[in-house]
C-alpha atoms as a PDB file:
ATOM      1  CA  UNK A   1     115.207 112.852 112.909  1.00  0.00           C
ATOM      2  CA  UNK A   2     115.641 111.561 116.808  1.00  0.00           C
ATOM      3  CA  UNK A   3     111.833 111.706 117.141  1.00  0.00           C
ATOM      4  CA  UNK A   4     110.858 110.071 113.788  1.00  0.00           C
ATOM      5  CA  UNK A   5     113.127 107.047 114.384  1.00  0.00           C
ATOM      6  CA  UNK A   6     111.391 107.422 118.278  1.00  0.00           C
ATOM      7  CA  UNK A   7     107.784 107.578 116.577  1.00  0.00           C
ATOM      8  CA  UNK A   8     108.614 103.992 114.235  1.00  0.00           C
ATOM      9  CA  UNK A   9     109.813 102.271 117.074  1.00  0.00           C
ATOM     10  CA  UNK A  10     106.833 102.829 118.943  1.00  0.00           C
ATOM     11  CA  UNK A  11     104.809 102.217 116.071  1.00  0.00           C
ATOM     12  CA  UNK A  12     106.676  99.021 115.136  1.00  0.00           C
ATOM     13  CA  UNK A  13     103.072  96.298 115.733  1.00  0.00           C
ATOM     14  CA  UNK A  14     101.301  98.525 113.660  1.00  0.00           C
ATOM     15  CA  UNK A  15     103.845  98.624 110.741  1.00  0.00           C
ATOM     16  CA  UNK A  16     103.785  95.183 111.346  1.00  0.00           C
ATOM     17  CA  UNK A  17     100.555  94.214 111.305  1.00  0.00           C
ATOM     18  CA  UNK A  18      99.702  96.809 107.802  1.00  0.00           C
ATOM     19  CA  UNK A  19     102.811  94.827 106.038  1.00  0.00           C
ATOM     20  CA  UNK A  20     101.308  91.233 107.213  1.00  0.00           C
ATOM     21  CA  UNK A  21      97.958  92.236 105.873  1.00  0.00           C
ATOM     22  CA  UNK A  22      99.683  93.648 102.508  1.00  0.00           C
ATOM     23  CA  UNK A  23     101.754  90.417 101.981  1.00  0.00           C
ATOM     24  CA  UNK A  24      98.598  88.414 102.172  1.00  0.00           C
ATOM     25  CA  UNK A  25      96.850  89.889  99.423  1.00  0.00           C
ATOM     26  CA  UNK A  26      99.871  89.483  97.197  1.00  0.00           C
ATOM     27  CA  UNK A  27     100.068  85.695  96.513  1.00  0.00           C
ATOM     28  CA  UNK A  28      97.730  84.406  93.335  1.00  0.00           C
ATOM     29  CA  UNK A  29      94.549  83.082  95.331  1.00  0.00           C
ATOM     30  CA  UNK A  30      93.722  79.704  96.315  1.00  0.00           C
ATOM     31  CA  UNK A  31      91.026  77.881  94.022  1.00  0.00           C
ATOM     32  CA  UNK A  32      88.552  77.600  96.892  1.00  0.00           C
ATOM     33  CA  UNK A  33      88.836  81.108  98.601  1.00  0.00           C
ATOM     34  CA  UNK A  34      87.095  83.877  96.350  1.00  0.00           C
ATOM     35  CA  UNK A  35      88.595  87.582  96.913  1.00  0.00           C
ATOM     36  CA  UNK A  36      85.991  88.669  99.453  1.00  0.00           C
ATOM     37  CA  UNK A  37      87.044  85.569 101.133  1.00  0.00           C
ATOM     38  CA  UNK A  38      90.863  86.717 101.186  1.00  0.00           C
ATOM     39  CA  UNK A  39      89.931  90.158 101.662  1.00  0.00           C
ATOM     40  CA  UNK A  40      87.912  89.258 105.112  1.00  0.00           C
ATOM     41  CA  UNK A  41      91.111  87.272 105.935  1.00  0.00           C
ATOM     42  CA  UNK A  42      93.443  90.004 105.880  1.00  0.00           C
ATOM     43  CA  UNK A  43      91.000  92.070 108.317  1.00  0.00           C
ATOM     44  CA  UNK A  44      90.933  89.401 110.439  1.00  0.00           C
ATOM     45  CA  UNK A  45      94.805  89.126 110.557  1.00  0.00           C
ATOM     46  CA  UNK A  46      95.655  92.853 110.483  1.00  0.00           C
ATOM     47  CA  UNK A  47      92.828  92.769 113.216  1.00  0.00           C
ATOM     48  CA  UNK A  48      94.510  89.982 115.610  1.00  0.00           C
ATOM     49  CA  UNK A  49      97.685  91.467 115.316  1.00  0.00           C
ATOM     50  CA  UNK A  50      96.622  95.135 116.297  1.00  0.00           C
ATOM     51  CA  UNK A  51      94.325  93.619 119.176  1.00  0.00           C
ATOM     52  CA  UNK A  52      97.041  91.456 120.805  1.00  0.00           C
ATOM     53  CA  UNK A  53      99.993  93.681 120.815  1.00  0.00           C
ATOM     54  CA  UNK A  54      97.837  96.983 121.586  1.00  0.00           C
ATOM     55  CA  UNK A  55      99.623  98.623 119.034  1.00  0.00           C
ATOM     56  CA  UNK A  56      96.656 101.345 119.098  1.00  0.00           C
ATOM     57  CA  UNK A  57      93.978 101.948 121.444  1.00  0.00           C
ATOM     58  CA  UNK A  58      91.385  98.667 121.719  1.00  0.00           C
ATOM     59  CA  UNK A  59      88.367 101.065 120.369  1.00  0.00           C
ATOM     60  CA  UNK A  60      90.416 102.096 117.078  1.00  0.00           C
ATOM     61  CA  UNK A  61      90.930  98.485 116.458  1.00  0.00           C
ATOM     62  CA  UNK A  62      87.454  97.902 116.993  1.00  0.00           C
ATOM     63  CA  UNK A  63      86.527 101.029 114.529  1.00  0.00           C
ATOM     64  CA  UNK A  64      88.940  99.767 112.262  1.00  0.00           C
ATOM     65  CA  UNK A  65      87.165  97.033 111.091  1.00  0.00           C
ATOM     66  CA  UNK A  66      83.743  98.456 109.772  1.00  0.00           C
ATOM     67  CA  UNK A  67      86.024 100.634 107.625  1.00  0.00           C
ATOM     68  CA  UNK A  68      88.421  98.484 106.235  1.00  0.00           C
ATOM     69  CA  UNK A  69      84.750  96.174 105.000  1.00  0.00           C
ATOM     70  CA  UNK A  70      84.063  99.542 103.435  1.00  0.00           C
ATOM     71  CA  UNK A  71      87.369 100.192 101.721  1.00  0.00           C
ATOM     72  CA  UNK A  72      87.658  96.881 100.547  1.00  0.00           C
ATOM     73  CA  UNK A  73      84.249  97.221  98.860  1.00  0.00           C
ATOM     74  CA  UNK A  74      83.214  94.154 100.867  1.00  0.00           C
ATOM     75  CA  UNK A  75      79.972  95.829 101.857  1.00  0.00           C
ATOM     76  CA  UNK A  76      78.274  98.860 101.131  1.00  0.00           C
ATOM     77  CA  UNK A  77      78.387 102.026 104.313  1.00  0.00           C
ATOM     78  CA  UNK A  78      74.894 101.811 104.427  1.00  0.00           C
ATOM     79  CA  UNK A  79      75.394  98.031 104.952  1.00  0.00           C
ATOM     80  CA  UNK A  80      77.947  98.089 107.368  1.00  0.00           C
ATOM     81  CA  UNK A  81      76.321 100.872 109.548  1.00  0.00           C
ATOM     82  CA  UNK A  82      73.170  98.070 110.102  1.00  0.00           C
ATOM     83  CA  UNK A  83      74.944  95.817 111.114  1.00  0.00           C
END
């Protein structure tokens, strides 16, 4: 139990930056921001957060992005692996 509680402290930016990015898409949406709009925004936040407090390795954050455009159905793989 000593090393779990260990592990969340650690882990505590990351938590962080996953709930910020879930409590973003909750609100109703603003009239002039479509979902893909919101759904780029909470990259970009979940993003910043991970990037500034090195809460994982600079290349995961990096990696991270490509694949949350893909889970979020903002863009195809294909797509994403031209660009």
């Amino acid at each position: 139990m000593r090393g779990l509680l260990y592990w969340a402290i650690q882990r505590k930016w990351l938590f962080a930056g996953l709930l910020a990015g879930v409590l973003l898409l909750l609100p109703p949406l603003p009239v002039d921001l479509t979902p893909h709009g919101r759904q780029v925004l909470v990259i970009a936040l979940i993003t910043m957060i991970l990037f500034v407090t090195e809460a994982i390795p600079l290349p995961a954050v990096a990696l991270l992005i490509p694949v949350f455009q893909v889970l979020f159905g903002i863009d195809s793989p294909t797509e994403v692996a031209h660009s």
